[in-house]
PDB file of N, CA and C in Angstrom:
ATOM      1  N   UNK A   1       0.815  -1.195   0.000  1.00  0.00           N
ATOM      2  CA  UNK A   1       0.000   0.000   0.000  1.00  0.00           C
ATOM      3  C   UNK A   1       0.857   1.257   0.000  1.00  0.00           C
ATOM      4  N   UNK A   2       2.117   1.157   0.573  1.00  0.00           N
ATOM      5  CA  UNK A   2       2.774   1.866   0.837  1.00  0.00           C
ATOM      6  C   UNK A   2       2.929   2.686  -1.038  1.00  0.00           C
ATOM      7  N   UNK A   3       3.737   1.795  -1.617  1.00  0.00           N
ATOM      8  CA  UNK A   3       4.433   2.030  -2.506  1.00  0.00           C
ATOM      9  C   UNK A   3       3.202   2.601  -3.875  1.00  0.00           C
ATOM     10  N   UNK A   4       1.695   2.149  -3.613  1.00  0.00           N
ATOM     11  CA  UNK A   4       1.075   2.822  -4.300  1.00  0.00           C
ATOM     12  C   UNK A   4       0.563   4.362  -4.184  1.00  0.00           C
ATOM     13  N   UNK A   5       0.657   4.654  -2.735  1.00  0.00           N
ATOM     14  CA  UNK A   5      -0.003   6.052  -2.299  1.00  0.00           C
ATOM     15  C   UNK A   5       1.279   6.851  -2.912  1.00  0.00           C
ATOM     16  N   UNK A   6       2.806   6.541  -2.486  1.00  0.00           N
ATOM     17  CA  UNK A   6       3.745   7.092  -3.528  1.00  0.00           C
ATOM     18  C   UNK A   6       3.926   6.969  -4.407  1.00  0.00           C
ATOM     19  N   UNK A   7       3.381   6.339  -5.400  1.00  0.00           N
ATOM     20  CA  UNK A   7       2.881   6.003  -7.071  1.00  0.00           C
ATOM     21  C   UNK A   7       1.703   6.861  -7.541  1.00  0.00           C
ATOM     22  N   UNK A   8       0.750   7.046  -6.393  1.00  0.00           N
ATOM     23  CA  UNK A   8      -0.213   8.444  -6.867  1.00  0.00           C
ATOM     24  C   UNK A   8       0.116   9.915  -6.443  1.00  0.00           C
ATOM     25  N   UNK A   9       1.097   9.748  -5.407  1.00  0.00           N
ATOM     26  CA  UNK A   9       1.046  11.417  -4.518  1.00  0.00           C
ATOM     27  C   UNK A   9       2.320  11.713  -5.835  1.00  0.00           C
ATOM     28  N   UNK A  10       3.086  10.973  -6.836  1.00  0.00           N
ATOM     29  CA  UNK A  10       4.446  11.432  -7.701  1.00  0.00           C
ATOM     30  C   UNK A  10       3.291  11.497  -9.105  1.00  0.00           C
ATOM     31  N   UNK A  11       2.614  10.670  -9.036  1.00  0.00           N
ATOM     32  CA  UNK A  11       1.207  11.181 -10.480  1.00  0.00           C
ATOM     33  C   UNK A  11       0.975  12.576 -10.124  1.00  0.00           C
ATOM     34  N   UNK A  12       0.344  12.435  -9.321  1.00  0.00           N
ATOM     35  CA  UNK A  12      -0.271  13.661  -9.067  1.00  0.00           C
ATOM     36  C   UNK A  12       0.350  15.300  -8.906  1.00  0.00           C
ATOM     37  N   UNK A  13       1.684  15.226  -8.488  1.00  0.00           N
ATOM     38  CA  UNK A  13       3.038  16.245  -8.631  1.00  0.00           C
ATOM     39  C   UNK A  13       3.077  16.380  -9.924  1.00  0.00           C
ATOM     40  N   UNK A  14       3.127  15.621 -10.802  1.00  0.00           N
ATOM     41  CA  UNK A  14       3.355  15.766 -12.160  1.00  0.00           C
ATOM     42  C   UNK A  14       2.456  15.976 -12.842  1.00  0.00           C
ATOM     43  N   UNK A  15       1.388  15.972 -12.297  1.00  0.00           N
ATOM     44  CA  UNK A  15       0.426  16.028 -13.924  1.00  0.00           C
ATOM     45  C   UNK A  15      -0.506  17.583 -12.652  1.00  0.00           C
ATOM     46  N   UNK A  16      -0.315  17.708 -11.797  1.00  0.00           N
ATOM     47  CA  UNK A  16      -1.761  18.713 -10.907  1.00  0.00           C
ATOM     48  C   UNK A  16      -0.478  20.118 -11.705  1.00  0.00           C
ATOM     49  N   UNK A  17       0.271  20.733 -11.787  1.00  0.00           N
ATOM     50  CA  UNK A  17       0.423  21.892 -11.794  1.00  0.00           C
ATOM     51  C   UNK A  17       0.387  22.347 -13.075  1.00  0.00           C
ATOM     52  N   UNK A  18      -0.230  23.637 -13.313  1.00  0.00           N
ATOM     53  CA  UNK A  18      -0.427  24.295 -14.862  1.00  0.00           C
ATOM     54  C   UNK A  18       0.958  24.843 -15.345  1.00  0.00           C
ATOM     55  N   UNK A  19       1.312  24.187 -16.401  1.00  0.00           N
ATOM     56  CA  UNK A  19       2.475  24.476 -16.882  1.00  0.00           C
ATOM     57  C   UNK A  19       2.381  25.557 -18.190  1.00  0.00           C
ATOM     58  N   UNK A  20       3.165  25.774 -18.735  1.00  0.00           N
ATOM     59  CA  UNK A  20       3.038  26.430 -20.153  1.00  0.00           C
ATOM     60  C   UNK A  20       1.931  25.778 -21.360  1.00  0.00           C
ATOM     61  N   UNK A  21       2.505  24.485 -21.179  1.00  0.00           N
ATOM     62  CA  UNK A  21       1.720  23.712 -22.699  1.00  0.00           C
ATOM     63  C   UNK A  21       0.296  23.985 -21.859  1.00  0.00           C
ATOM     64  N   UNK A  22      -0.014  23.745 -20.431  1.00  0.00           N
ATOM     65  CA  UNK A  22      -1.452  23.881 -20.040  1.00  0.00           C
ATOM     66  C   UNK A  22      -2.048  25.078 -20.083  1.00  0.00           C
ATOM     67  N   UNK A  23      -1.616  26.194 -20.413  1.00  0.00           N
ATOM     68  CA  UNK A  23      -2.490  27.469 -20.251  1.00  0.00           C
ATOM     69  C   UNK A  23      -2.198  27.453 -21.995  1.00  0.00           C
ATOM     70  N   UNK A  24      -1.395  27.115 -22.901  1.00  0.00           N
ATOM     71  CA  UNK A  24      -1.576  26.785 -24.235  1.00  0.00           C
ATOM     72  C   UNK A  24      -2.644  26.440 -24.562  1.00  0.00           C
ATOM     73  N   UNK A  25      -3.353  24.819 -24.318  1.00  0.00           N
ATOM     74  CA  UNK A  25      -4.242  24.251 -24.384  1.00  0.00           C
ATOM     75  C   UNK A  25      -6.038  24.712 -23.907  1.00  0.00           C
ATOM     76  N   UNK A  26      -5.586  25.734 -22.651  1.00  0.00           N
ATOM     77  CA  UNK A  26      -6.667  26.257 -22.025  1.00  0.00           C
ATOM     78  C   UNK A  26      -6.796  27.460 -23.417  1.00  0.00           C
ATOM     79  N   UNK A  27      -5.964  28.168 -23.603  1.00  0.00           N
ATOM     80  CA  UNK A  27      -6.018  29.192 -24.449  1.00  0.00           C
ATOM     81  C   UNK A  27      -6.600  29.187 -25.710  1.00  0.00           C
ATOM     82  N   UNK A  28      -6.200  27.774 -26.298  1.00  0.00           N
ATOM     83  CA  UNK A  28      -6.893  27.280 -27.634  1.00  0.00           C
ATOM     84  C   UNK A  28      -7.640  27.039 -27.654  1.00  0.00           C
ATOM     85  N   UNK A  29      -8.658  26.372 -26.297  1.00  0.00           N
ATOM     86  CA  UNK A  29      -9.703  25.899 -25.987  1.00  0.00           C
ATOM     87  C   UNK A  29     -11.206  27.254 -25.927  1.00  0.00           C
ATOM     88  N   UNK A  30     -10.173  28.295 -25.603  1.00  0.00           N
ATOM     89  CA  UNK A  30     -11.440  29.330 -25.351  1.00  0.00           C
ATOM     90  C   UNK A  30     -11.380  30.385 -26.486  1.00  0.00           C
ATOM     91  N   UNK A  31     -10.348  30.269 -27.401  1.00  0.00           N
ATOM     92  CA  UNK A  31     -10.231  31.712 -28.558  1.00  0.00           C
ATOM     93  C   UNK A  31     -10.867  30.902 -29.683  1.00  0.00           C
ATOM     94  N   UNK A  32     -10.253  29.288 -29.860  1.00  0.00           N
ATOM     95  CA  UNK A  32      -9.922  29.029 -31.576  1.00  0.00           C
ATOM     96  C   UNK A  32     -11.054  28.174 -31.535  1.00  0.00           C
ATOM     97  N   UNK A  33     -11.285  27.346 -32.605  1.00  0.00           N
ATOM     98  CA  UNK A  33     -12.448  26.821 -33.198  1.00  0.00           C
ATOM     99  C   UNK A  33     -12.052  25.388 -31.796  1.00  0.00           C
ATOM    100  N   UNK A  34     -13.181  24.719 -32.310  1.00  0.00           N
ATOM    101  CA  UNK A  34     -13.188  23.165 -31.378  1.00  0.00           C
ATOM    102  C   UNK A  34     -12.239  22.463 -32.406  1.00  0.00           C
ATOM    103  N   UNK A  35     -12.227  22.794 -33.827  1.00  0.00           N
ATOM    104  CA  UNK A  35     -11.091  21.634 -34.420  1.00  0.00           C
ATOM    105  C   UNK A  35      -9.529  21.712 -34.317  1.00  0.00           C
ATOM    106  N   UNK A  36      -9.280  23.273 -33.893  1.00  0.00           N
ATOM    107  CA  UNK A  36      -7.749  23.838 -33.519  1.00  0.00           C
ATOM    108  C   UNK A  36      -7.710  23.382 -32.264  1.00  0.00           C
ATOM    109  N   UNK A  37      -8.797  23.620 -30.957  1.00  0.00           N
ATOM    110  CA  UNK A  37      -8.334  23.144 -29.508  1.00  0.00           C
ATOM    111  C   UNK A  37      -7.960  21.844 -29.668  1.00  0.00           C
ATOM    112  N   UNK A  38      -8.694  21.074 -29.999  1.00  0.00           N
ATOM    113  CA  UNK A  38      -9.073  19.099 -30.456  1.00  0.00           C
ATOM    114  C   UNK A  38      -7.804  19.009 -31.271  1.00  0.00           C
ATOM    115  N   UNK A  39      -7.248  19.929 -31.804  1.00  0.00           N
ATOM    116  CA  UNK A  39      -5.828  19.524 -33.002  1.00  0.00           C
ATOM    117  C   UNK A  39      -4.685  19.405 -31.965  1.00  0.00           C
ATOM    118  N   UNK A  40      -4.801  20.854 -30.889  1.00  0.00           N
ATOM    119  CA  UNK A  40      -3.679  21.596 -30.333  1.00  0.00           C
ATOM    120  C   UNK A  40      -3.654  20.491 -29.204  1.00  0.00           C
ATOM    121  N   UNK A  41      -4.891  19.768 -28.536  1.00  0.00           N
ATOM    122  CA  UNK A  41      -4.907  18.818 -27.041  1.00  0.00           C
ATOM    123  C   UNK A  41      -4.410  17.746 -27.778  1.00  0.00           C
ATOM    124  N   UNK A  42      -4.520  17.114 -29.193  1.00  0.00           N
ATOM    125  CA  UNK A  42      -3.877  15.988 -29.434  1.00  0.00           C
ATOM    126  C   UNK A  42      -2.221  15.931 -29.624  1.00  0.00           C
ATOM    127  N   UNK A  43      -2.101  16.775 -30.071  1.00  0.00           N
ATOM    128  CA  UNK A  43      -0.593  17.364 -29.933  1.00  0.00           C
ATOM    129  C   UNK A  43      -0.103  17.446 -28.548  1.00  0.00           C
ATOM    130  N   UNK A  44       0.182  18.036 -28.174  1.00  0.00           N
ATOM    131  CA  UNK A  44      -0.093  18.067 -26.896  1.00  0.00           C
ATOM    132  C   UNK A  44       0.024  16.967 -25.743  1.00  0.00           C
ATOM    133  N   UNK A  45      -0.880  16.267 -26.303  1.00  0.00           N
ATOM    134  CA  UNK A  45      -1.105  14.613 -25.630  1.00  0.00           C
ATOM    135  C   UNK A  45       0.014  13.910 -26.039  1.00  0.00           C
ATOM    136  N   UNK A  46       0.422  14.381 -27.188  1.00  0.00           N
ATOM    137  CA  UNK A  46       1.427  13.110 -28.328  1.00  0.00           C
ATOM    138  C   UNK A  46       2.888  13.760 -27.281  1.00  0.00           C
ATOM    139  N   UNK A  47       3.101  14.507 -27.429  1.00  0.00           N
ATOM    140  CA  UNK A  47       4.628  15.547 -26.833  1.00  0.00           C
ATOM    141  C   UNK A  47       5.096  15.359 -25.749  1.00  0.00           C
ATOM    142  N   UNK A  48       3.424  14.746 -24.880  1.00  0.00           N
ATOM    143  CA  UNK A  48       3.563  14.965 -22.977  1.00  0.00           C
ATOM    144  C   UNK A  48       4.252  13.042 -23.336  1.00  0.00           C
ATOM    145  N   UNK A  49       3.506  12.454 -23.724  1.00  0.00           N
ATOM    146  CA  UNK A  49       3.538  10.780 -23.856  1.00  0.00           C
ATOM    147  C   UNK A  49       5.209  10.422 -24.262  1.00  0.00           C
ATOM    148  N   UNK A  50       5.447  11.234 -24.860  1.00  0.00           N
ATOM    149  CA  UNK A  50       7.018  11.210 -26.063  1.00  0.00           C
ATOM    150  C   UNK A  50       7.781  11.648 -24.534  1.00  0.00           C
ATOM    151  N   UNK A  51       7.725  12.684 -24.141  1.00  0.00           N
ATOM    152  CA  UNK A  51       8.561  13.416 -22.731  1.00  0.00           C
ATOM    153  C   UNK A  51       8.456  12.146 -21.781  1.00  0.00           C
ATOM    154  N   UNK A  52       7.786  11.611 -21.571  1.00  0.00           N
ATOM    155  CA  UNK A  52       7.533  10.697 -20.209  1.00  0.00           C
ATOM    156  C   UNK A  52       8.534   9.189 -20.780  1.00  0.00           C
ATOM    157  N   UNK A  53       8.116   9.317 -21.789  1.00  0.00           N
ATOM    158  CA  UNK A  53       8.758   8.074 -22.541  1.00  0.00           C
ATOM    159  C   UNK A  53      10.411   8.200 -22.440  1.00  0.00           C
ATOM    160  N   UNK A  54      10.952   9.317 -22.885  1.00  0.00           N
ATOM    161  CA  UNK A  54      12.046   9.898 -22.929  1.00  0.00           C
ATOM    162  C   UNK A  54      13.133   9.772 -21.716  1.00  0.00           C
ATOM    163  N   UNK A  55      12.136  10.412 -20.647  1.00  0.00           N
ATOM    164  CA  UNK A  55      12.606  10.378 -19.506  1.00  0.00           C
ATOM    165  C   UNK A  55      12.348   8.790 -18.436  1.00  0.00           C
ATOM    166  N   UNK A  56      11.662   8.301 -19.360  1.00  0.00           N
ATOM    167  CA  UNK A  56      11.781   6.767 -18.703  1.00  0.00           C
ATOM    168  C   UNK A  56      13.145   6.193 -19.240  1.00  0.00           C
ATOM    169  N   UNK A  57      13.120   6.185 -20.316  1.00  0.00           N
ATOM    170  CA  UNK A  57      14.558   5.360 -20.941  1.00  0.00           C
ATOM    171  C   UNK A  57      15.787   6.232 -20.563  1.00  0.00           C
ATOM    172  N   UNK A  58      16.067   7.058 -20.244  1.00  0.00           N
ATOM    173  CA  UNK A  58      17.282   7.530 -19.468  1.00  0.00           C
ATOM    174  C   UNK A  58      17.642   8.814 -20.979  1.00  0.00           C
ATOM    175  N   UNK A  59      16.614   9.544 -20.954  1.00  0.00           N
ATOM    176  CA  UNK A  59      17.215  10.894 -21.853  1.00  0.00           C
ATOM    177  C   UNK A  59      18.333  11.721 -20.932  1.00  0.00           C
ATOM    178  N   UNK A  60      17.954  11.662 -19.967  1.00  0.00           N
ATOM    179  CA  UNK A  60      18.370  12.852 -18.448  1.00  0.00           C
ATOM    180  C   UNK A  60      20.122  12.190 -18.642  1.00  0.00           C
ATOM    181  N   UNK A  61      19.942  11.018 -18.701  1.00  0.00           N
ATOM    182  CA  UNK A  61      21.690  10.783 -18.876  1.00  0.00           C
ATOM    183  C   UNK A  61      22.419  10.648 -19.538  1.00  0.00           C
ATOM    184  N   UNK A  62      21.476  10.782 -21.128  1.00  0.00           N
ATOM    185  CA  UNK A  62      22.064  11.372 -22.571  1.00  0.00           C
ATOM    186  C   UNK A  62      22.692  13.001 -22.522  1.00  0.00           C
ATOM    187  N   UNK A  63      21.591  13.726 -21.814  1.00  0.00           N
ATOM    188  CA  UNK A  63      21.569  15.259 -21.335  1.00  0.00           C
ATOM    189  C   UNK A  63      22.728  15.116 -20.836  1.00  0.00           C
ATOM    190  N   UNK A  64      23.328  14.973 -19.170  1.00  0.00           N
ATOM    191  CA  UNK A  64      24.401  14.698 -18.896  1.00  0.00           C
ATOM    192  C   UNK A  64      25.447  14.410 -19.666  1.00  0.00           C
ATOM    193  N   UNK A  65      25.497  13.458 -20.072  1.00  0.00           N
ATOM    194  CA  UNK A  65      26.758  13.079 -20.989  1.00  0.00           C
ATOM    195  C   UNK A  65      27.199  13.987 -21.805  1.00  0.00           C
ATOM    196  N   UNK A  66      26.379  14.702 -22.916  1.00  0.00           N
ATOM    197  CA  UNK A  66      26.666  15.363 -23.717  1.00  0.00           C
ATOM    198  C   UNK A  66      25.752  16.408 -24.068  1.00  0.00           C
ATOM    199  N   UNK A  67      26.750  17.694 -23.398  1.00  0.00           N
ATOM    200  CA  UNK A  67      26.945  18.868 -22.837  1.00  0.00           C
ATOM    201  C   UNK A  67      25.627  19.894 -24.374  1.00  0.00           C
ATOM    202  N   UNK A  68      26.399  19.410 -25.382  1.00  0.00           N
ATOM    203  CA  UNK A  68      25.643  19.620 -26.534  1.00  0.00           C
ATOM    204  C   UNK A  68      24.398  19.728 -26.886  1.00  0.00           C
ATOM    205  N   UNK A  69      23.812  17.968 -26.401  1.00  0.00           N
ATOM    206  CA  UNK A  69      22.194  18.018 -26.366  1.00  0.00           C
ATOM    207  C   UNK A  69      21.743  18.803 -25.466  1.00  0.00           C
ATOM    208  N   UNK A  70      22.278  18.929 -24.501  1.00  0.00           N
ATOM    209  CA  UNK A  70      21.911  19.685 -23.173  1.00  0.00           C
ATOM    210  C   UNK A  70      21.375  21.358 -23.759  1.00  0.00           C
ATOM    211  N   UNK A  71      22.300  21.429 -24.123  1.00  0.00           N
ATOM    212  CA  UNK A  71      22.644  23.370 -24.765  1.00  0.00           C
ATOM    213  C   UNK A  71      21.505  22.850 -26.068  1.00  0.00           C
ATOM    214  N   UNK A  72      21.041  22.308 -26.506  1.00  0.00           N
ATOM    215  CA  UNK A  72      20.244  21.990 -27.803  1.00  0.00           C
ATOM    216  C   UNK A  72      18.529  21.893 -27.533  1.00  0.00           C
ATOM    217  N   UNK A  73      18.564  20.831 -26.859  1.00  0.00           N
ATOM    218  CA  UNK A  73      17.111  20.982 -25.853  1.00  0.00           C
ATOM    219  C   UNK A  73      16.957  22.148 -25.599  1.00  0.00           C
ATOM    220  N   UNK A  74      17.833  23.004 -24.595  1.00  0.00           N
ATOM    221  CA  UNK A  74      17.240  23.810 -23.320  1.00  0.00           C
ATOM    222  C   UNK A  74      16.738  25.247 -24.411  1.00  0.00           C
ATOM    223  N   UNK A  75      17.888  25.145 -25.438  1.00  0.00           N
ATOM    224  CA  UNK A  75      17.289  26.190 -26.461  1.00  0.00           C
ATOM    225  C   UNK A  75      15.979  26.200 -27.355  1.00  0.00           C
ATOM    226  N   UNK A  76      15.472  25.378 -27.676  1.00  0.00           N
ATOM    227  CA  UNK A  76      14.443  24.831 -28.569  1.00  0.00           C
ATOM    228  C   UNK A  76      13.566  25.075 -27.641  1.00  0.00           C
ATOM    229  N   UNK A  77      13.435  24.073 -26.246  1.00  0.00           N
ATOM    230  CA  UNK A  77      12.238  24.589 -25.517  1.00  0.00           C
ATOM    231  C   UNK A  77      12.096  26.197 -24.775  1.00  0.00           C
ATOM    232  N   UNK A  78      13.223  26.749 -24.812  1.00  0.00           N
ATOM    233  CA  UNK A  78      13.298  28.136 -24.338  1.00  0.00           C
ATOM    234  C   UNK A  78      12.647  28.643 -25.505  1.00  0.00           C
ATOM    235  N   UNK A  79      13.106  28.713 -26.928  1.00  0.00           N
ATOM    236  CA  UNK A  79      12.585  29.750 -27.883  1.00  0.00           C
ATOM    237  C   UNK A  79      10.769  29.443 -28.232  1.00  0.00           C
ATOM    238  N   UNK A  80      10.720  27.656 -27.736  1.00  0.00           N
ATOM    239  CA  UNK A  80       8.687  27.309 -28.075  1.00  0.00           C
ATOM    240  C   UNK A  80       8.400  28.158 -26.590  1.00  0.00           C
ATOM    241  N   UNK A  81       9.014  28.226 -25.503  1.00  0.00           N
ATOM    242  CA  UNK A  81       8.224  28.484 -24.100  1.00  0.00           C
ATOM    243  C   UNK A  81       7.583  30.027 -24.397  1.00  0.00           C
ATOM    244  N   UNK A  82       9.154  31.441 -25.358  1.00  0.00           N
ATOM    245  CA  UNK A  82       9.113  32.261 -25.285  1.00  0.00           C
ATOM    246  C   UNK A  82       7.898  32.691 -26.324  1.00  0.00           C
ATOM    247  N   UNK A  83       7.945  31.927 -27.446  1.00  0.00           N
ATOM    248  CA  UNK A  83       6.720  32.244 -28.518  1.00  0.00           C
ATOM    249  C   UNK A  83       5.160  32.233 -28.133  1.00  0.00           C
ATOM    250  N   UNK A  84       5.468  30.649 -26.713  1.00  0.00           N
ATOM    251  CA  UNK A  84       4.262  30.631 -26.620  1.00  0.00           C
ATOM    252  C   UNK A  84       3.326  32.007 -25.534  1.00  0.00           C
ATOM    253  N   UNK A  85       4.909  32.200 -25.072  1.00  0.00           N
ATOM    254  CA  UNK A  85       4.190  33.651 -23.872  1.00  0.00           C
ATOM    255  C   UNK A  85       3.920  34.707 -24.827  1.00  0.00           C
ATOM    256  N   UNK A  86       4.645  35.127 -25.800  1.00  0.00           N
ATOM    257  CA  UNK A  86       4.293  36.244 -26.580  1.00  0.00           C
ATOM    258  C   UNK A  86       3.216  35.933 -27.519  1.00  0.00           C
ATOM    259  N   UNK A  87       2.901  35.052 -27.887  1.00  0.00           N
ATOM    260  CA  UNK A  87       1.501  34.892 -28.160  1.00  0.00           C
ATOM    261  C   UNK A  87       0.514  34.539 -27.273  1.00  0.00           C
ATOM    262  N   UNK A  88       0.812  34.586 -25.977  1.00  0.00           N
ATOM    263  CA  UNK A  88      -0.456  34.929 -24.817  1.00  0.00           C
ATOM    264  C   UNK A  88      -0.276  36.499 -24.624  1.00  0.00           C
ATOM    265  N   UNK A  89       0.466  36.790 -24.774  1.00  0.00           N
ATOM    266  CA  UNK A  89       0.388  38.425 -24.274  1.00  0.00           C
ATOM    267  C   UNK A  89       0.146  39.219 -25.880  1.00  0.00           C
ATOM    268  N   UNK A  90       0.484  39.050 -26.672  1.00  0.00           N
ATOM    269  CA  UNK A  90      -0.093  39.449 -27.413  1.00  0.00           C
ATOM    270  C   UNK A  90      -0.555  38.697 -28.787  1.00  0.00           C
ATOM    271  N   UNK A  91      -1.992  38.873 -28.352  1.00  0.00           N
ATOM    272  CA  UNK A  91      -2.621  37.409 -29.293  1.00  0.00           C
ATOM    273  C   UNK A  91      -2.479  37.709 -30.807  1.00  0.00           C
ATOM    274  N   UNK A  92      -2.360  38.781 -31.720  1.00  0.00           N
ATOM    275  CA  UNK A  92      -2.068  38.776 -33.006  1.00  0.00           C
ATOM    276  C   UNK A  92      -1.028  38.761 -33.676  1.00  0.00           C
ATOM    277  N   UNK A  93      -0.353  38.495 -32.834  1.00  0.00           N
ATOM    278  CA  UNK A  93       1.505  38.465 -33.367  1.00  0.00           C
ATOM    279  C   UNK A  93       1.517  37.579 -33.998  1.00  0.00           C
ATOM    280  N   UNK A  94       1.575  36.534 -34.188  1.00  0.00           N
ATOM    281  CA  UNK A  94       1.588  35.180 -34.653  1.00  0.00           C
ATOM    282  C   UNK A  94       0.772  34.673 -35.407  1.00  0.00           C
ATOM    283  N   UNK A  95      -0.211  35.566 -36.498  1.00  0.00           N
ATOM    284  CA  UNK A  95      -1.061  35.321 -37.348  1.00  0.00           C
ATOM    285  C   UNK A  95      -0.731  35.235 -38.803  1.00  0.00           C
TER     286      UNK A  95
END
């Protein structure tokens, strides 16, 4: 019993806090049509599944190893994190 309540209280750390992609998804959900939210949550779904996957098979110690991917990742998701704030703050930029 033990080892399941810490199998839901580490679910639940991970998936309860609103991250970027989640106020993304909330965002698409209330501006754009139902076939862009329904496009943007399947995406979305596919990216979170791929990340979990990633970090199951030991990406974190690919990262480590080589300094490169490290500096390669952190840029890619820095420049999607920054697009995605400037298109919350200002919603016609990106049209």
């Amino acid at each position: 019993m033990g080892f399941y309540l810490q199998g839901l209280t580490m679910g639940l750390a991970y998936v309860a806090p609103i991250g970027m992609q989640n106020l993304f998804v909330i965002n698409s959900a209330l501006t754009k049509t139902r076939r862009k939210a329904v496009f943007t949550a399947i995406i979305v779904t596919i990216f979170d599944v791929a990340l979990s996957l990633s970090c199951f098979f030991g990406m974190g110690a690919l990262m480590q190893r080589y300094e490169w991917l490290q500096l390669a990742v952190l840029a890619v998701g820095g420049a999607v994190v920054i697009r995605i704030g400037l298109g919350l703050i200002f919603p016609g930029l990106f049209r």
